[in-house]
Protein backbone atom coordinates (compact mmCIF):
# COMPACT_ATOMS: atom_id res chain seq x y z
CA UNK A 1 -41.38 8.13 -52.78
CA UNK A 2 -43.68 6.28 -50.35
CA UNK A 3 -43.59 3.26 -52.10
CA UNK A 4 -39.63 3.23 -51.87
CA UNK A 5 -39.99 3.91 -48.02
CA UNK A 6 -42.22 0.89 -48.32
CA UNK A 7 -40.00 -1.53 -49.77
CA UNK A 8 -36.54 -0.41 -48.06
CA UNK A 9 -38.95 -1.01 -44.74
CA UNK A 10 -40.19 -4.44 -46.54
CA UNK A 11 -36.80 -5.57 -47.60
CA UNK A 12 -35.04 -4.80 -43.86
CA UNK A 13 -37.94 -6.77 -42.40
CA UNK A 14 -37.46 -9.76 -44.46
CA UNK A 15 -33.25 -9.60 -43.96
CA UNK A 16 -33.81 -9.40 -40.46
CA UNK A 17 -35.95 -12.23 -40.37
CA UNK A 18 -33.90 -14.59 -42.34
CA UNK A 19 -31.06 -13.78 -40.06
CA UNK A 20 -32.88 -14.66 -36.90
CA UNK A 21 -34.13 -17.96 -38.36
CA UNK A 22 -30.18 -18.68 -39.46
CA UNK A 23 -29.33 -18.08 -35.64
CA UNK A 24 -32.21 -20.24 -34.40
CA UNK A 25 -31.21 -22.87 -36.53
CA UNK A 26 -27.71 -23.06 -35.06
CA UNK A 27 -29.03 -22.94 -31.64
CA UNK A 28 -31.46 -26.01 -32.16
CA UNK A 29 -28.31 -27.97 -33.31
CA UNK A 30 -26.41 -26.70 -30.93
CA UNK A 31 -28.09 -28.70 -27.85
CA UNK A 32 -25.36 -28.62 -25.59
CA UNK A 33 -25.30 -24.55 -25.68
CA UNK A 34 -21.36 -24.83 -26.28
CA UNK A 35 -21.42 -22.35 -28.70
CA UNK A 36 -20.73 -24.57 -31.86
CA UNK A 37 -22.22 -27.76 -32.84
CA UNK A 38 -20.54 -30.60 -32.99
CA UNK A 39 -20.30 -33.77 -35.38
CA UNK A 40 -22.50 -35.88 -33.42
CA UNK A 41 -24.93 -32.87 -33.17
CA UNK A 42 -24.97 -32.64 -37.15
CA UNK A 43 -26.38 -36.23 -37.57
CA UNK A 44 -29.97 -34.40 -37.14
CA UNK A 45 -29.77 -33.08 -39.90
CA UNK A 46 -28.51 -35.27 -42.99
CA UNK A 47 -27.71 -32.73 -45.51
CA UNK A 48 -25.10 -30.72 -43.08
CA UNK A 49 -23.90 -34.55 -41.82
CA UNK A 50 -23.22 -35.69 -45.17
CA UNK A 51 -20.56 -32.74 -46.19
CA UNK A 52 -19.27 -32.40 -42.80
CA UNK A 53 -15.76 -31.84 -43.82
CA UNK A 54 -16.57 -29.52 -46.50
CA UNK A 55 -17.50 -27.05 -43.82
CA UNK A 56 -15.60 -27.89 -41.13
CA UNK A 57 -12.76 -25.50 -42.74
CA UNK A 58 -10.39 -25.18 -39.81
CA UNK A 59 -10.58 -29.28 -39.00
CA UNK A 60 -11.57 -29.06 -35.50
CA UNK A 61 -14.66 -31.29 -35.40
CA UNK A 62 -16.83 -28.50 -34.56
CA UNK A 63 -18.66 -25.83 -36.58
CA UNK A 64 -18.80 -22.28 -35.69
CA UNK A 65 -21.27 -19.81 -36.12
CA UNK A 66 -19.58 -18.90 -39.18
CA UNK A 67 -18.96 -22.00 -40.87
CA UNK A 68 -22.95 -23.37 -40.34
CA UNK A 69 -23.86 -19.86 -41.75
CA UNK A 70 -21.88 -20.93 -44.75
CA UNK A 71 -23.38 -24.09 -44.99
CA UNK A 72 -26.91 -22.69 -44.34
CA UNK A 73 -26.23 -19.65 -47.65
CA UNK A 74 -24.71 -22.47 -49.61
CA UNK A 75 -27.77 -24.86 -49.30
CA UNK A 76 -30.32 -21.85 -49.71
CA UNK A 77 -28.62 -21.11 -53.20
């Protein structure tokens, strides 16, 4: 039993984590704090540059929280 306590407490840990490094990502692109990042604000990093339009999914030259996360899940897998 205590060594299910211990993992569930483990495992929430580690989510939590992972989730605050997601949202510290964004907000290091994001440098002018508008709440999404922009294409010119992608160029620092390559990968996310490079398939710009693939994540852009509503076509409005920015990316919202939600869109980076999917780019962020996508490039972890």
């Amino acid at each position: 039993m205590y060594q299910k306590v211990l993992f569930s407490a483990l495992a929430i840990m580690v989510s939590s984590a992972v989730y605050a490094a997601d949202d510290n990502n964004f907000k290091m692109l994001d440098t002018d704090n508008s709440g999404t990042i922009s294409e010119i604000e992608a160029s620092a990093l390559p990968a996310l540059s490079a398939q710009w339009t693939k994540y852009d999914s509503n076509g409005n030259s920015e990316l919202d929280e939600a869109e980076f996360a999917r780019f962020e899940t996508e490039e972890i897998e």
